[in-house]
Protein backbone atom coordinates (compact mmCIF):
# COMPACT_ATOMS: atom_id res chain seq x y z
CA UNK A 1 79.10 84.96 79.31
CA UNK A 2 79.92 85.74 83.01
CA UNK A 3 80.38 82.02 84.04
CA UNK A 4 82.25 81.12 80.77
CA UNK A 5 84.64 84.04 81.93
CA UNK A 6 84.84 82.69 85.59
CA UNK A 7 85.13 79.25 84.44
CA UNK A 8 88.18 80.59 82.23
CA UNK A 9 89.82 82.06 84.91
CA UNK A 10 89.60 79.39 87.06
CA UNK A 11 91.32 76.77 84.62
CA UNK A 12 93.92 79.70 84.56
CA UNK A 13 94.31 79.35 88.04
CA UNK A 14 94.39 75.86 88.57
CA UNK A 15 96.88 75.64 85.38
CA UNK A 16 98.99 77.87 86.72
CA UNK A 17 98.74 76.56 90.53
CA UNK A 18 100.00 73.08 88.85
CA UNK A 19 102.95 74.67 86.72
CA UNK A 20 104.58 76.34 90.25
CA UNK A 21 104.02 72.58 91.64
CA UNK A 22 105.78 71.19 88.94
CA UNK A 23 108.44 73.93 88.83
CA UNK A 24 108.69 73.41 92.72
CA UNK A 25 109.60 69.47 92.19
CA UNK A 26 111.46 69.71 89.03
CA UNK A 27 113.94 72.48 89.56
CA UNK A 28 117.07 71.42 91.01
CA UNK A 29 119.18 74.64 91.45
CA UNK A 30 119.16 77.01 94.22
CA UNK A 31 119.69 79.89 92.19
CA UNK A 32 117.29 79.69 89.78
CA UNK A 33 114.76 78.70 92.90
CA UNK A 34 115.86 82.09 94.57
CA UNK A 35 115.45 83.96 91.17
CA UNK A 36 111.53 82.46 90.91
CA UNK A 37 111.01 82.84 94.31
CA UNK A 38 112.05 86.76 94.11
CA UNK A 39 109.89 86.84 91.02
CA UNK A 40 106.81 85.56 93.34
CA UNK A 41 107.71 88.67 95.72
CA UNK A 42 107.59 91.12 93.07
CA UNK A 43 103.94 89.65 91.97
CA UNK A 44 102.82 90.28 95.03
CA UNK A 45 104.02 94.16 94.83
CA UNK A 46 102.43 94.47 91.19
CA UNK A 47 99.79 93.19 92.28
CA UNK A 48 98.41 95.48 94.85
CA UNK A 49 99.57 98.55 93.38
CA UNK A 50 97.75 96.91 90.33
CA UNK A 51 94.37 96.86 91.96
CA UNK A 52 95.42 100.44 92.80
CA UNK A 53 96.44 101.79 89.58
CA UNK A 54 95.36 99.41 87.11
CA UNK A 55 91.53 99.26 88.15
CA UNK A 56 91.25 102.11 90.30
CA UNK A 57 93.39 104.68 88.34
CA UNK A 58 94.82 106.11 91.22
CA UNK A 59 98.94 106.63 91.29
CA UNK A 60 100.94 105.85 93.77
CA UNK A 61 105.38 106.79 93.87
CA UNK A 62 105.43 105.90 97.49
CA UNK A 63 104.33 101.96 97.46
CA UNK A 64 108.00 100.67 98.62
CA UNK A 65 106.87 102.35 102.06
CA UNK A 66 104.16 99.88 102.32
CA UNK A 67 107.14 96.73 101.44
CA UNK A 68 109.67 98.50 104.15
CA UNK A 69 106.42 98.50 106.88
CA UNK A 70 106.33 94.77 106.23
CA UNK A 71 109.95 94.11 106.40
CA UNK A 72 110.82 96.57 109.18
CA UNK A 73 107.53 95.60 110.96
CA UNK A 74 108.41 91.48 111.39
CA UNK A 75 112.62 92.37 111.81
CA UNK A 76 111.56 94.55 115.09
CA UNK A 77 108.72 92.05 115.80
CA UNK A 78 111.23 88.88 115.88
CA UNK A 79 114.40 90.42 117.01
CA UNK A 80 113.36 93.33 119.40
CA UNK A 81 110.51 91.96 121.11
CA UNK A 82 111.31 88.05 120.12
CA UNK A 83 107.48 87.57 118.72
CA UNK A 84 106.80 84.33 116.65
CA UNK A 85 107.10 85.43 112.79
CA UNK A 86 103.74 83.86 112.58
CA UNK A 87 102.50 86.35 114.97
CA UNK A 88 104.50 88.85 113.41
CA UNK A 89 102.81 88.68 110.10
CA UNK A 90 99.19 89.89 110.79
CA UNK A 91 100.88 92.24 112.87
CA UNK A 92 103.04 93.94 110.13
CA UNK A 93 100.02 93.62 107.57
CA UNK A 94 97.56 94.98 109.79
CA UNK A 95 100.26 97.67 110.58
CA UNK A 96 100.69 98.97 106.94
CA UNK A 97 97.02 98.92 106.90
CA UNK A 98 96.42 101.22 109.28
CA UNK A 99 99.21 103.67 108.12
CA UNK A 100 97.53 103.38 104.79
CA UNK A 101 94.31 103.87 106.08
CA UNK A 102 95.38 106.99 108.10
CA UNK A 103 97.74 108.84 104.93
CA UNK A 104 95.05 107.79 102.27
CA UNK A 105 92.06 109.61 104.22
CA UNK A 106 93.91 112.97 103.08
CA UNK A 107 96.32 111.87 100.21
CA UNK A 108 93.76 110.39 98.35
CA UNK A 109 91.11 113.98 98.03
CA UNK A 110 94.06 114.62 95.26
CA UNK A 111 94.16 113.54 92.03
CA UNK A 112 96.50 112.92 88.97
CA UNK A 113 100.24 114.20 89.15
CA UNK A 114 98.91 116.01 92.91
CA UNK A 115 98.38 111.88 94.01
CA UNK A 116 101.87 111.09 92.98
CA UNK A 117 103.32 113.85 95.01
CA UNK A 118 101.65 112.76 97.83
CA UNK A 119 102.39 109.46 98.20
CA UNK A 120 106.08 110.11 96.48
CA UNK A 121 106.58 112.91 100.21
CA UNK A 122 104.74 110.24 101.88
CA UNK A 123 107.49 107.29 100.97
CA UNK A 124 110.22 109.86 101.13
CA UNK A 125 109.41 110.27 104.95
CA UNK A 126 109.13 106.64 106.11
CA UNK A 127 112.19 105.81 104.32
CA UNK A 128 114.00 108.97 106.67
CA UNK A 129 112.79 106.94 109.24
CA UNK A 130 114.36 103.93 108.23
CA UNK A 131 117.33 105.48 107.82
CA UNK A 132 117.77 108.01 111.06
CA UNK A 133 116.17 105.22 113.74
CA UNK A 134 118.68 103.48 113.65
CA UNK A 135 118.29 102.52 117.43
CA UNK A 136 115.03 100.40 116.41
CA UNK A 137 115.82 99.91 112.51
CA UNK A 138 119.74 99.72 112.51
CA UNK A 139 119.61 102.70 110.14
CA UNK A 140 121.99 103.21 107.26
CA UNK A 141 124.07 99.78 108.08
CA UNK A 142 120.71 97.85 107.85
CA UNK A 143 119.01 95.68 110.28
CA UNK A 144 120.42 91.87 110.52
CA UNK A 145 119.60 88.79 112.47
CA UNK A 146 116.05 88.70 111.32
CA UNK A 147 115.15 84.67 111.88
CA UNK A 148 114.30 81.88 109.86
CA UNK A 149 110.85 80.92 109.33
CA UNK A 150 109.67 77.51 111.08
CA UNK A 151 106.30 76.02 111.08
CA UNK A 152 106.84 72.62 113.78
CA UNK A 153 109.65 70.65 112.09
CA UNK A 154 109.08 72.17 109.03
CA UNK A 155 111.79 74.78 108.37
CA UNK A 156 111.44 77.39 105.32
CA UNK A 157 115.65 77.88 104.95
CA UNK A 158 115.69 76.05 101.73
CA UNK A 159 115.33 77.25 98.52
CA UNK A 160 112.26 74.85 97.71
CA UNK A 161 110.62 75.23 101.09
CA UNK A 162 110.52 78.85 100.47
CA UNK A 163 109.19 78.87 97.19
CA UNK A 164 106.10 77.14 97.78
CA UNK A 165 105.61 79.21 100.25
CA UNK A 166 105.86 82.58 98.58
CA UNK A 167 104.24 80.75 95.57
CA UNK A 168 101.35 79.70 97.93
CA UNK A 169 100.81 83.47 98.75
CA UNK A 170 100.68 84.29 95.43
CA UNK A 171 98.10 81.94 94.75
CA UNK A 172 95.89 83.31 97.66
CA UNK A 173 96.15 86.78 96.57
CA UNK A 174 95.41 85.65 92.23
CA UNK A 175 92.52 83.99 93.74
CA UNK A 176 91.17 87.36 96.11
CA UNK A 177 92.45 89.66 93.51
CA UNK A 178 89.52 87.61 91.00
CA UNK A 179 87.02 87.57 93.19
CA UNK A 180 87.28 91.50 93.91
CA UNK A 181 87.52 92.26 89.92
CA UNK A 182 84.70 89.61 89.08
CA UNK A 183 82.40 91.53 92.06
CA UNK A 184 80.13 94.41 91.78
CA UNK A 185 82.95 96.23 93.41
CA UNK A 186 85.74 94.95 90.91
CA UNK A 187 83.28 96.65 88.63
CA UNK A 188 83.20 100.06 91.00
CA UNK A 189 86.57 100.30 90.67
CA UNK A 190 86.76 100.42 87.06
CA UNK A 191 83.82 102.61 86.67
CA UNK A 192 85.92 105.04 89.14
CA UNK A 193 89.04 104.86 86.47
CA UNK A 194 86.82 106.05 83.35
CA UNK A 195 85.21 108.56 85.12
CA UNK A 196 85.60 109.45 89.17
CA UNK A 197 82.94 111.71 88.72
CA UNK A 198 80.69 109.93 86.30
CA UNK A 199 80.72 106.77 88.70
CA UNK A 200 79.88 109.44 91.55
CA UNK A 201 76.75 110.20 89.64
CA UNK A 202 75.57 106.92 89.58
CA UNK A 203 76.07 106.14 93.34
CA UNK A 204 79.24 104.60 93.71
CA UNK A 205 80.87 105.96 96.87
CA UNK A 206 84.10 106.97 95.01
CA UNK A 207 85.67 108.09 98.49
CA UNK A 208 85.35 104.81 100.23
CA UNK A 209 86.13 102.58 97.86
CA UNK A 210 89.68 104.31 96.89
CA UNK A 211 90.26 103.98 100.36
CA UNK A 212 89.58 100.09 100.51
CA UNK A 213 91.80 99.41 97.47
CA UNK A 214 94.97 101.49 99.08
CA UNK A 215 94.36 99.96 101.80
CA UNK A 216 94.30 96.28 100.20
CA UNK A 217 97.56 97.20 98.43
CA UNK A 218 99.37 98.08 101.11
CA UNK A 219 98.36 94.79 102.50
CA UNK A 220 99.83 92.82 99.81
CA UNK A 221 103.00 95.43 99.77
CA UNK A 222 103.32 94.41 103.65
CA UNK A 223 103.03 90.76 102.78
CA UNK A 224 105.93 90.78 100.54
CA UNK A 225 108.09 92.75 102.90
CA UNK A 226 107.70 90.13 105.14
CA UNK A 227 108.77 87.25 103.14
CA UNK A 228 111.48 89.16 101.95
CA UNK A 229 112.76 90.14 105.27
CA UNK A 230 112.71 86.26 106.05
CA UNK A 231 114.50 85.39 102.88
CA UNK A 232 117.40 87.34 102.94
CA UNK A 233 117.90 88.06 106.64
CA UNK A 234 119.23 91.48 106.35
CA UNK A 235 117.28 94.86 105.52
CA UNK A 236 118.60 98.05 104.73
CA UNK A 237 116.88 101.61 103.78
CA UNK A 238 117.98 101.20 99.85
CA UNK A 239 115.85 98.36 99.16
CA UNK A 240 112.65 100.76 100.18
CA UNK A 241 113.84 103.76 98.41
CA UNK A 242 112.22 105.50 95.37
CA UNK A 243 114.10 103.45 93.07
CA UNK A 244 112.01 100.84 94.87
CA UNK A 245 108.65 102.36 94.09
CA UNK A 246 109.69 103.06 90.34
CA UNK A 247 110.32 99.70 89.89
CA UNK A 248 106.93 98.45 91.29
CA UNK A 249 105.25 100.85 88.72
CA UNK A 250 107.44 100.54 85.61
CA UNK A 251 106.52 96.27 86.91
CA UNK A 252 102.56 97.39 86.31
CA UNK A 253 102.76 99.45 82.98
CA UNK A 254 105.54 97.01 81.47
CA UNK A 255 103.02 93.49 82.42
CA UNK A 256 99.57 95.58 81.58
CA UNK A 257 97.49 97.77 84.02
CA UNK A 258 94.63 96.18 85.20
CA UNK A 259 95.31 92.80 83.99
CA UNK A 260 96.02 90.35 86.93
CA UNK A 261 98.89 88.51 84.83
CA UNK A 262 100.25 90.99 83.23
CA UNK A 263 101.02 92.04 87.21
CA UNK A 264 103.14 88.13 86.80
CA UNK A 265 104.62 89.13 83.82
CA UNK A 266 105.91 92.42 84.77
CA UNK A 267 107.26 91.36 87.69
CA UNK A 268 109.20 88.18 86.03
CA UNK A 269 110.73 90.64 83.22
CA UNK A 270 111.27 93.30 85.98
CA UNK A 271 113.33 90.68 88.43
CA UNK A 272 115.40 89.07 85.63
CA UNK A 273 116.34 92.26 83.90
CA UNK A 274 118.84 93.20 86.11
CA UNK A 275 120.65 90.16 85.67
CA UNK A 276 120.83 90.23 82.15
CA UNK A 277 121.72 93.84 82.20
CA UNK A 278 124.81 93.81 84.94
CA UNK A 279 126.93 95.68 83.14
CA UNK A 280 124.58 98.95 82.98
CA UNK A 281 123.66 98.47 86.72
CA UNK A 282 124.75 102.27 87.16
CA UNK A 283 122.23 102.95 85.10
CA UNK A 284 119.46 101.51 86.17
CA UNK A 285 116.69 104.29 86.02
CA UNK A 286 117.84 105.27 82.79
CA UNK A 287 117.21 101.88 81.60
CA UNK A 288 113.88 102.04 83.23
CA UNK A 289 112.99 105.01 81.58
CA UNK A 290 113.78 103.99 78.30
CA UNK A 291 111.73 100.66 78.87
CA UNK A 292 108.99 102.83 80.10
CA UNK A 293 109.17 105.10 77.30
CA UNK A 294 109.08 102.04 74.63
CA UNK A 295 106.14 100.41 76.26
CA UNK A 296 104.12 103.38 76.34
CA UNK A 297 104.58 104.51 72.89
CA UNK A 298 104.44 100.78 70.72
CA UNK A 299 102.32 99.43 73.69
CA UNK A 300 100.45 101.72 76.04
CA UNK A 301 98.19 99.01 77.26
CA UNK A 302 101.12 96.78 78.57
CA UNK A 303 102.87 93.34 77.12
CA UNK A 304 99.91 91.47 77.92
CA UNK A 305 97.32 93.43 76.47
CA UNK A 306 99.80 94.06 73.47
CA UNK A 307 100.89 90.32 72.89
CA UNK A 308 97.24 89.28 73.26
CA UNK A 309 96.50 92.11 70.51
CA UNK A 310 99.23 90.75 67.91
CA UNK A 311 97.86 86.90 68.51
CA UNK A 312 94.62 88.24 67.61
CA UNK A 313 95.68 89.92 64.44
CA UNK A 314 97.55 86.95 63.26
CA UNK A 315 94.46 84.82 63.64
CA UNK A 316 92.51 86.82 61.71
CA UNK A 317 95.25 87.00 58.87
């Protein structure tokens, strides 16, 4: 059963690895590049706080701090101290690891709606920073100049360029992301969502491994920063805000919590929403709320879970 399941998952990989190829070669506009390209930026921010959420059950409100780290991190990186982006990277990552590591040794003792308000004061503060530093960050009018990324003559300006290599990264991370949920310590972290206490019984070192998956998500929260800072060029405080970490979570209980694609499909419906909803852009959290509140009530284990639910009912019919 276990290597029918692997060997399902990795046809679903390699599928899926050969429709963003195809998409890559086929798809001749630049805006509907950018808009899949953003989509594969918002994967990678459902999926860490995913692995958080989804398969740890702890909540985070403060995960855009992790994305500003990343994007802050490689603007000051390139432009301040005139580092490689390449070198950059790891840097920023390792970064929002290690301010991760450090908040999550206290935050995460709490629990429940005390976890949110930790990590919600924790997000508050960084974006502050963003905002008052404005000698390092550029503050409130936002931090420009932030350089194109180049790998020898191969320049990542275009739309196509840049996809595959967002695209790639989402790959990577589907492909860690199954081998930590297919793992004995995939299956700590679920144990640890039924029952903190009852996997505590049992010998799972509940403490430690909480720690490891914030740490992981802020990782993948980084990572996207990054390739959004070098996307758009420009950074400013509002793209980190609360809003920002809303989003990310209605992204995980719209696509399905702990379900690795319903992190892709979360994040696609998330992304394109806004443009089919322009004219209500004012009210964008109430729309949020509203989708939240449907979700929960007709389908409170997400639209994957939930579609995969109603294709099974019709088959038996």
């Amino acid at each position: 059963m276990i290597n029918r399941h692997l060997t399902r998952d990795r046809l679903l990989l390699a599928a899926f690895a050969l429709l963003i190829l195809c998409t890559g070669i086929f798809v001749e506009n630049y805006y509907y590049l950018q808009m899949l390209t953003f989509i594969g930026i918002n994967t990678l921010l459902a999926l860490g706080l995913n692995m958080l959420m989804g398969y740890a059950g702890q909540i985070s409100l403060g995960h855009a701090a992790f994305y500003g780290i990343g994007a802050y991190g490689t603007a000051i990186m390139t432009v301040h101290w005139h580092l490689s982006p390449w070198i950059a990277l790891p840097g920023t990552i390792l970064t929002a690891m290690l301010v991760a590591y450090i908040v999550g040794i206290p935050t995460l003792k709490l629990s429940g709606y005390y976890l949110g308000m930790g990590t919600l004061g924790f997000g508050m503060i960084v974006n502050i920073i963003f905002r008052e530093w404005s000698s390092v960050t550029g503050g409130a009018s936002g931090f420009v100049g932030i350089p194109t990324l180049e790998l020898g003559p191969v320049s990542f300006a275009s739309g196509r360029s840049y996809f595959f290599l967002v695209w790639g990264f989402v790959i990577l991370s589907f492909i860690i992301c199954h081998r930590i949920i297919d793992s004995r310590i995939g299956r700590a972290l679920r144990a640890i969502h039924d029952g903190e206490k009852a996997a505590a019984a049992v010998g799972v070192d509940t403490a430690k491994l909480k720690l490891q998956v914030f740490v992981l998500s802020a990782a993948f929260a980084a990572l996207a920063g990054f390739l959004y800072a070098h996307m758009v060029f420009f950074i400013s405080p509002e793209t980190f805000s609360f809003i920002s970490s809303i989003r990310m979570v209605t992204m995980v209980v719209i696509g399905g919590m702990a379900s690795i694609w319903g992190s892709l499909l979360g994040a696609s419906l998330l992304t394109l929403l806004p443009e089919w909803l322009q004219a209500f852009s004012e009210f964008e959290m109430v729309v949020y709320g509203l989708i939240l509140m449907i979700v929960m009530i007709f389908l409170p284990r997400g639209l994957t879970r939930g579609l995969l639910d109603i294709y099974e009912r019709a088959l038996k019919k």
